[in-house]
Structures are given as C-alpha cells and as structure tokens.
Protein backbone atom coordinates (compact mmCIF):
# COMPACT_ATOMS: atom_id res chain seq x y z
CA UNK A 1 119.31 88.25 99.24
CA UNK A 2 122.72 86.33 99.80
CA UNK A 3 122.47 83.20 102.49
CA UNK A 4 124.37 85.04 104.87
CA UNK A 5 122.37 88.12 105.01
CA UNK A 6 120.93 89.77 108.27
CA UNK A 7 118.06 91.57 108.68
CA UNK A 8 116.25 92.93 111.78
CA UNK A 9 112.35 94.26 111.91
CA UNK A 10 111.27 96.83 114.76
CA UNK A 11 107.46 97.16 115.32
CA UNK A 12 107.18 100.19 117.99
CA UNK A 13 102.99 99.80 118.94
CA UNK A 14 101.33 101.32 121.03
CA UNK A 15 101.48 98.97 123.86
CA UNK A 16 104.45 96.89 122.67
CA UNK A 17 107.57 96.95 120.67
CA UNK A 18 109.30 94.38 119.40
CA UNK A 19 112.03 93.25 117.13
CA UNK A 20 112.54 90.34 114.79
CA UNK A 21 116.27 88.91 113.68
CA UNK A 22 116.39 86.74 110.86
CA UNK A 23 119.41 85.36 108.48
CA UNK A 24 117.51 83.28 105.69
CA UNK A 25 114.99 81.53 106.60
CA UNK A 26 116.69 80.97 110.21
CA UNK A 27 114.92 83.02 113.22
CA UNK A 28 117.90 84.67 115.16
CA UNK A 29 115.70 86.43 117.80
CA UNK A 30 112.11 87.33 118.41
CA UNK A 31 111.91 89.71 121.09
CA UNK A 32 108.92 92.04 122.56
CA UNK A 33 108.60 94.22 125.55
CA UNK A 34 105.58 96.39 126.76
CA UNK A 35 106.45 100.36 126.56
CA UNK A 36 103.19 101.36 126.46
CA UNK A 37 104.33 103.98 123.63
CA UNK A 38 100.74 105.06 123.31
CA UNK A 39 100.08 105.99 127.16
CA UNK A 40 97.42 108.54 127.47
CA UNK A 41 97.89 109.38 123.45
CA UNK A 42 93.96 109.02 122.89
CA UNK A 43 93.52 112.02 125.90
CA UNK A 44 95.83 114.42 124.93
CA UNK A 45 97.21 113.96 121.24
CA UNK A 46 100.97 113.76 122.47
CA UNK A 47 103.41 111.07 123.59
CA UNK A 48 104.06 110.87 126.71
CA UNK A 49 107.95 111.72 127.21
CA UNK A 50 108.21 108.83 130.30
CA UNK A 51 106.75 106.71 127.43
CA UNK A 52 108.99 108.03 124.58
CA UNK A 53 111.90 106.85 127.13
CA UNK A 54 110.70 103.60 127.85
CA UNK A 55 110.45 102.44 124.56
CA UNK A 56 113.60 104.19 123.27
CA UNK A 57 115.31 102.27 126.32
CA UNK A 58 114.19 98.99 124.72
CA UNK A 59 115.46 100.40 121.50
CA UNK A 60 118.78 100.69 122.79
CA UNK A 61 118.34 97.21 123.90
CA UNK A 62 117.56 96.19 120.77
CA UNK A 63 120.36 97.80 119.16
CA UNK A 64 123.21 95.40 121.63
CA UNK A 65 121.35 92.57 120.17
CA UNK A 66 121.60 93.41 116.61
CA UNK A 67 124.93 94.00 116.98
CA UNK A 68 125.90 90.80 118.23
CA UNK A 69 123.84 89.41 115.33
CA UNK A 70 125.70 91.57 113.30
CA UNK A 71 122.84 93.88 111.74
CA UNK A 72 123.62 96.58 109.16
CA UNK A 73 121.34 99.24 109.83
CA UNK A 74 120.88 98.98 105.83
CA UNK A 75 119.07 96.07 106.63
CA UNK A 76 116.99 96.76 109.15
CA UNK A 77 113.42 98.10 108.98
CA UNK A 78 111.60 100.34 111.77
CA UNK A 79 108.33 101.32 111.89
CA UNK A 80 105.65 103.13 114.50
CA UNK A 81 101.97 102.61 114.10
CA UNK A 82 98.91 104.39 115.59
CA UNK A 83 99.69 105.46 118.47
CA UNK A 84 102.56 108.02 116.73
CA UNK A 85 99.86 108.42 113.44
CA UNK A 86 98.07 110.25 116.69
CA UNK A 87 100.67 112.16 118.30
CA UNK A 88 101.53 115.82 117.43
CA UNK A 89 105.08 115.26 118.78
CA UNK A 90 106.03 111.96 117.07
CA UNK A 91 109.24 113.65 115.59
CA UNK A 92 110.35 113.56 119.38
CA UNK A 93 110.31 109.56 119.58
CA UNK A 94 111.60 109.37 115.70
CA UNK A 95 114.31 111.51 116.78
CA UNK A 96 115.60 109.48 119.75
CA UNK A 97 114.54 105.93 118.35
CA UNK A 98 117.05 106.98 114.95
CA UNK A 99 119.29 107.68 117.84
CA UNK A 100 119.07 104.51 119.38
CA UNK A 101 119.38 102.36 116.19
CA UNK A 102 120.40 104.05 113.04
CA UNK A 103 117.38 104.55 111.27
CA UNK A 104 114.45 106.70 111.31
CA UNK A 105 110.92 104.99 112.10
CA UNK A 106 108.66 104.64 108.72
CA UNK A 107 105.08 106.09 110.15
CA UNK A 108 102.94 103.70 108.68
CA UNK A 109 99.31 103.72 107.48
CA UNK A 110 96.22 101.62 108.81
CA UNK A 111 96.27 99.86 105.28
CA UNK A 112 100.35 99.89 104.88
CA UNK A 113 100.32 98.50 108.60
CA UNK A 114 97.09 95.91 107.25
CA UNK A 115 98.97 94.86 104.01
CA UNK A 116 102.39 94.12 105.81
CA UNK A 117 100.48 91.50 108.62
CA UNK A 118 98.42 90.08 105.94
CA UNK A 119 102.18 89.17 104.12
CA UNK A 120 103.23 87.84 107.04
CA UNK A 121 100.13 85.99 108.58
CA UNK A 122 99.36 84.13 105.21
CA UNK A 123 103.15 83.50 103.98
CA UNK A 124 102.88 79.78 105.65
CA UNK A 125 99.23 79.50 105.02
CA UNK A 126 97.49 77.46 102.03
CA UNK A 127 96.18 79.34 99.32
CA UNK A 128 93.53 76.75 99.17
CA UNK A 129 92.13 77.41 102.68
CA UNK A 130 90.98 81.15 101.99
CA UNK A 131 90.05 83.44 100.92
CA UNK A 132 91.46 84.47 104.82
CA UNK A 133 90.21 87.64 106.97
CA UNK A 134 93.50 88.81 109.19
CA UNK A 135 92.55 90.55 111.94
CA UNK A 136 95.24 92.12 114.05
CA UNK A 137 94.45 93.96 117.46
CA UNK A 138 96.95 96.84 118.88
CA UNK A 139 97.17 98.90 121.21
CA UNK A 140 95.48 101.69 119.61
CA UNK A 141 93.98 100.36 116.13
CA UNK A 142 93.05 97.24 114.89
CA UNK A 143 93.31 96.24 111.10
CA UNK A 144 91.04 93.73 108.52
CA UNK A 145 92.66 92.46 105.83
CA UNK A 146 90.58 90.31 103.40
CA UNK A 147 92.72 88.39 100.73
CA UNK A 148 93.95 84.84 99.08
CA UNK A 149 97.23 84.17 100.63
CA UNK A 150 100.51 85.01 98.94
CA UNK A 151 98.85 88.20 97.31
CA UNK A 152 100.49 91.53 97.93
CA UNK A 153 97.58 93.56 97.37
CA UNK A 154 94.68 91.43 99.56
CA UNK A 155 91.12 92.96 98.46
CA UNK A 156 90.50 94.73 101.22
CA UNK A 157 92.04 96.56 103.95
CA UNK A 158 90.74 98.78 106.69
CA UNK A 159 91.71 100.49 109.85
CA UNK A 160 90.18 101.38 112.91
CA UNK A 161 90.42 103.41 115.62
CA UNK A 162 89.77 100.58 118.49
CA UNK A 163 92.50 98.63 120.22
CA UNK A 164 93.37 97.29 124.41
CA UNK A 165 95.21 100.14 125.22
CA UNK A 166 92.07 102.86 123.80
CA UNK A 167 89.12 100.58 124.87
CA UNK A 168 90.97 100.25 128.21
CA UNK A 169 92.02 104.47 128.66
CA UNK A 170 88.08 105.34 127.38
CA UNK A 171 85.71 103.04 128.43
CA UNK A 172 87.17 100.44 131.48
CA UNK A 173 88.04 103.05 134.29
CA UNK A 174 87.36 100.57 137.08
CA UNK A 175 89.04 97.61 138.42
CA UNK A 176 87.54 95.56 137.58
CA UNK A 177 85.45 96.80 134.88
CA UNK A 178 81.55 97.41 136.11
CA UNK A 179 79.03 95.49 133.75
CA UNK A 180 78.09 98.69 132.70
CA UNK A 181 81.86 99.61 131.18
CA UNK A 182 82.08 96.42 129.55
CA UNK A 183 78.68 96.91 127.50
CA UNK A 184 79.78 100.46 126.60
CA UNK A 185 82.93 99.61 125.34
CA UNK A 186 81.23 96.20 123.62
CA UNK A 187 78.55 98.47 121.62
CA UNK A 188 81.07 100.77 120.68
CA UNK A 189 83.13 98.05 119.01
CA UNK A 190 79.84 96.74 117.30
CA UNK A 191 79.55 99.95 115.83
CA UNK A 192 83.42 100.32 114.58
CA UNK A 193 82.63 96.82 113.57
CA UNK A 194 79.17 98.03 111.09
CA UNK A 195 82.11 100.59 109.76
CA UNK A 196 84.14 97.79 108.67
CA UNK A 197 81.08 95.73 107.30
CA UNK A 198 80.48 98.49 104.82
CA UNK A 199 84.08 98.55 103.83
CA UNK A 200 84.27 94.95 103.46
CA UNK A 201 80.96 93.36 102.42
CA UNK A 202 82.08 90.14 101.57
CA UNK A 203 83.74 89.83 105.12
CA UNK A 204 81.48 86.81 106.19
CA UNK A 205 82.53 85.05 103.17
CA UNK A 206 85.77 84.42 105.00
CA UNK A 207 86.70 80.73 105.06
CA UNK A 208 89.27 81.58 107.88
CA UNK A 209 89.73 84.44 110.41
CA UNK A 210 92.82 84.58 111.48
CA UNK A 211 93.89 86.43 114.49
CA UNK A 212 97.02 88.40 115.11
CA UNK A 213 99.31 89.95 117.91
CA UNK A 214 99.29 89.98 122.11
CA UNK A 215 95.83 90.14 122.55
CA UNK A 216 94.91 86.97 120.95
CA UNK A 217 97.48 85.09 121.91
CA UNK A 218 97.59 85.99 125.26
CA UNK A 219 93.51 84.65 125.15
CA UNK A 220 95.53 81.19 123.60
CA UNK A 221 98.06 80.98 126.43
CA UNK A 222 95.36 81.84 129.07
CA UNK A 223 93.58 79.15 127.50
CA UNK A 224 95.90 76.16 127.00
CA UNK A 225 97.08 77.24 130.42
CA UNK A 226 100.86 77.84 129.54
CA UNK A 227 102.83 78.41 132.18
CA UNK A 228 105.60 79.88 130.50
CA UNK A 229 105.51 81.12 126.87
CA UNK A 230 105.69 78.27 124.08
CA UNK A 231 105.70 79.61 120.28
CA UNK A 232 105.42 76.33 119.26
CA UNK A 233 101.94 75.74 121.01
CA UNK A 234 100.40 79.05 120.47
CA UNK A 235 101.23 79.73 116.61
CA UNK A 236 97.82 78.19 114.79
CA UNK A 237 96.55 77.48 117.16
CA UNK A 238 92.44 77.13 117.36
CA UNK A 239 91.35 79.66 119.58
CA UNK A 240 87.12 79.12 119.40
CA UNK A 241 84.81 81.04 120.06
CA UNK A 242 83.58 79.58 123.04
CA UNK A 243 87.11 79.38 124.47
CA UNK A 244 87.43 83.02 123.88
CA UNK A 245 84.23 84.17 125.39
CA UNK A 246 85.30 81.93 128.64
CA UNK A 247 88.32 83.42 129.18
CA UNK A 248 86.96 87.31 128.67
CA UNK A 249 84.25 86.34 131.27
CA UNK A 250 87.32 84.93 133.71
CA UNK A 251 89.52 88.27 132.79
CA UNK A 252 86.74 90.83 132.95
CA UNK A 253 85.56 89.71 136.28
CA UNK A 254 88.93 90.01 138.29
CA UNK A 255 90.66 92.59 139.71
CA UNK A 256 93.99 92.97 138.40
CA UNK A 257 95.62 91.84 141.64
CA UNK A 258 93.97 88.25 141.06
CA UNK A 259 94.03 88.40 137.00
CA UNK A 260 97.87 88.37 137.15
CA UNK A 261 97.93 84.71 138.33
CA UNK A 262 96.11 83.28 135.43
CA UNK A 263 98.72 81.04 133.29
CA UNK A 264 99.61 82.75 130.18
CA UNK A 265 99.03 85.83 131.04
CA UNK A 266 101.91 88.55 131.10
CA UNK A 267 101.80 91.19 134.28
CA UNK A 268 102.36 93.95 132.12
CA UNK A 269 99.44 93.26 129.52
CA UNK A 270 96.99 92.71 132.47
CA UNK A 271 95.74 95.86 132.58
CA UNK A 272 94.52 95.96 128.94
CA UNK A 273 94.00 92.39 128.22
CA UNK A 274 90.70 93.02 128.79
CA UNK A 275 90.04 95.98 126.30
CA UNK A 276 91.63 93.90 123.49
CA UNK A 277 89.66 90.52 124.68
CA UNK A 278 86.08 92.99 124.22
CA UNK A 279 87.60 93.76 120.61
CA UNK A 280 88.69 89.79 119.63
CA UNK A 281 85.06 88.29 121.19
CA UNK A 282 83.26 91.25 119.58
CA UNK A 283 84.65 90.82 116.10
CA UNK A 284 83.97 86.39 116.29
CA UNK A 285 80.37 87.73 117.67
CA UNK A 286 79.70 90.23 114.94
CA UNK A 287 80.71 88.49 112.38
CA UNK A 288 79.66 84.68 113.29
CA UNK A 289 83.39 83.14 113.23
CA UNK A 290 83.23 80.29 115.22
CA UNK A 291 87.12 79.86 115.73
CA UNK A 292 90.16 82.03 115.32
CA UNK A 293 93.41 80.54 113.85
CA UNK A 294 95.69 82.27 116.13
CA UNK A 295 99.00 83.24 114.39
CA UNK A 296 102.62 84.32 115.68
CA UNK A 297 103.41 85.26 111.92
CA UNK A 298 102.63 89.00 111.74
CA UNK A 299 103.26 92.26 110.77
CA UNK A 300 107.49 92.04 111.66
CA UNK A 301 107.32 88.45 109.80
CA UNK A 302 106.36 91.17 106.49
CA UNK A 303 108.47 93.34 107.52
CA UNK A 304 111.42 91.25 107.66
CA UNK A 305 110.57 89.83 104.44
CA UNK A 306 109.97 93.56 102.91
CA UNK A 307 114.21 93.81 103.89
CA UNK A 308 115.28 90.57 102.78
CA UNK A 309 114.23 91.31 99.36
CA UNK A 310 116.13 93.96 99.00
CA UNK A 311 119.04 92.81 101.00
C-alpha cells in the first residue's frame, strides 16, 4: 500500500451500517447509522423492502463521502452479515447497495465475519495479555473468537444465531419487557451459550474477553454517563461485570419513553438495547468474566486492513 492510498470499509448489519475511511494509518471518517436492515428477517425469511431502502439511502450517503475522500471503488470493501445470510431476497439489497457504491456486498460467514473482528479487535492489543476471547454482538448473530493476538487464523471461531435485534423481535414483545420475557430470552441465551462451550472448551481459559460493537458500548456510554459520544473514552474501556448488570437492570425496567433519556444511549438503539444487554450480561455470567475490555476496533478496522494490503 502507497502512503497516499484510500480505502473505505462498509459493514451493512442487521441493525446498523457503517463505514470506515482510512489513508494509512490516518482515520478519515468513522461513520454508523441504524437501518435496521434485519427488520422482521427472523419472522419471515425476507428483507423488508422499507428496510432495503433505508440502508441503501445511507449507502448513497456513504458514497458523497467517499468521494470527497476520494475512494476508488477498487479500494473499498462491502460486506452484509446475518441478517442477509437469512434472507431469501438478499440479491434485492446487493443489487441496489452495488448501485449505490460500486461494488457488490461480500455475504460473509459467521466465522469469516468472527475472523475479520478478531483482526481488528486484537491489532492494538498485546500479544502478551491473551490468549483473548472477542465477542461481538449484532443485530442478528453474535460471534466468539478465541485466539493470541496478531494471528490470522485465532483457534476458534463460532457463530450464533442470537443478537438485540432477534432477542428483541422473539422474546421482549412488551414495553417494557415483563420479568417473565427477560428470563425467557436469558435461558435461551444460556443455552446458545452451552452450544458455544462445546465448540470452544477452553473458552474460560480466556485471560481477556473483549467485547465488540453498539451493544457494548452503548452499556460503556450509559455507564460513564457520556453525554455525547467520545471514542476516546469508550475504546478499552473496562466495562465490569457489575457495571453491566446495573445498567441492564436500569434499561430493562423502563419504558422506552423514559430509557431514551439515559446518557449514552442513542434513540434509535433503544428499542433493542435491551436484547443485546441480556446477550453481553449473559455471556460475563456464563462464563465467569468479571470485566469486559470494551473495544471500538472491530470488524471494519479488519476490513479496512483486508483492502490496504492489497491497495
């Protein structure tokens, strides 16, 4: 890669897209808006065309910015995640999002999605201080990644089916959730969570979990109390566990009308903060982490990287 390369990274979730500008090591723009790509996707096995819009809007949005940065679409990098691994009609959203910014959307696997966050979670982190368990929450999955930093191919690597947009759709149909919806969708977690155990049976032997994407940092903002959003104070940050179980009792017990005015939370993840707050407190429970280093290094940071290299 020459100094004065460009390259942009898309992430289109399933509750949030976002894109990542980088020349070098210099950050250009780090941008993310919630489309909600994945509305209704666990129901009926399609996207949603209002949703398909929404986040192709963005897309176009993203595609002014990267031309004022001066992207080549030969360096940029798109991908979609589970919420179009689930969708019959995905070729619908690839179709307009190539439209929007000159290339087609890589669908990516749980463990390509795993192996790319694991890159860029661990890329700053000290070899010495692992071996590290990255955990990052979606909207519709959530991936373990079990590895020494710096190594492409981490041990382990599994995906499953639970995120804050499909705990939320299946499980917390009332606002706010009744005690009842919360300890459905926390047992059902549990059991994802034995899945993973068998997958990874050296998971406890983590020295560090670290957590990735809006769920857990949104728990970090809610509770350093930022008013507005600070990269600086959220990325590793230590989220513990007792922190974390404080704020899902706050979030879990208000309506939405009265969860929205908690600092560091974002209006438009408030409906699902608290599915993905059931998956982060359940995973520190299940597997006896007592803190979370909380990371804004993630799956675009690999992705970006991925370009670069080739750039």
């Amino acid at each position: 890669m020459t100094a004065l390369a460009t390259v942009a990274a898309i992430d289109c979730g399933t509750n949030s897209t976002r894109l990542l500008i980088k020349r070098g090591d210099e950050r250009l723009e780090r941008l993310m808006r919630i489309t909600r790509l994945g509305q209704g996707v666990d129901r009926t096995g399609r996207l949603d065309p209002e949703a398909i819009e929404r986040t192709t809007s963005v897309l176009r949005e993203y595609r002014e910015v990267m031309d004022r940065c001066g992207v080549d679409p030969a360096h940029t990098r798109m991908t979609a995640t589970s919420a179009a691994r689930d969708a019959a009609n995905r070729d619908d959203f690839f179709g307009a999002a190539e439209a929007a910014i000159g290339v087609r959307p890589e669908l990516l696997s749980g463990v390509d999605e795993g192996r790319l966050s694991f890159a860029g979670a661990t890329a700053e982190l000290d070899p010495a201080g692992g071996p590290y368990l990255v955990v990052d929450i979606g909207g519709g999955s959530t991936e373990f990644v079990f590895g020494e930093a710096g190594d492409p191919f981490p041990q382990s690597v599994v995906s499953v089916d639970i995120g804050c947009v499909r705990i939320t759709e299946k499980f917390l149909l009332h606002d706010p959730p009744q005690p009842e919806e919360l300890s459905q969708a926390v047992s059902v977690v549990h059991d994802y969570l034995d899945d993973v155990e068998r997958d990874i049976p050296n998971i406890k032997t983590a020295a560090q979990l670290v957590g990735l994407a809006g769920t857990v940092t949104t728990v970090a903002a809610v509770e350093i109390g930022l008013p507005t959003y600070d990269r600086e104070r959220i990325h590793h940050f230590v989220l513990t566990r007792d922190a974390a179980e404080d704020v899902f009792r706050t979030l879990a017990t208000e309506a939405r009308a009265v969860r929205i005015h908690n600092p560091g939370l974002e209006e438009a993840r408030a409906d699902v903060i608290v599915g993905g707050t059931i998956v982060l407190v359940t995973i520190m429970r299940h597997f006896g982490f007592v803190e979370c280093l909380v990371s804004e290094a993630d799956i675009l940071d690999g992705l970006a990287a991925s370009v670069a290299t080739k750039a």
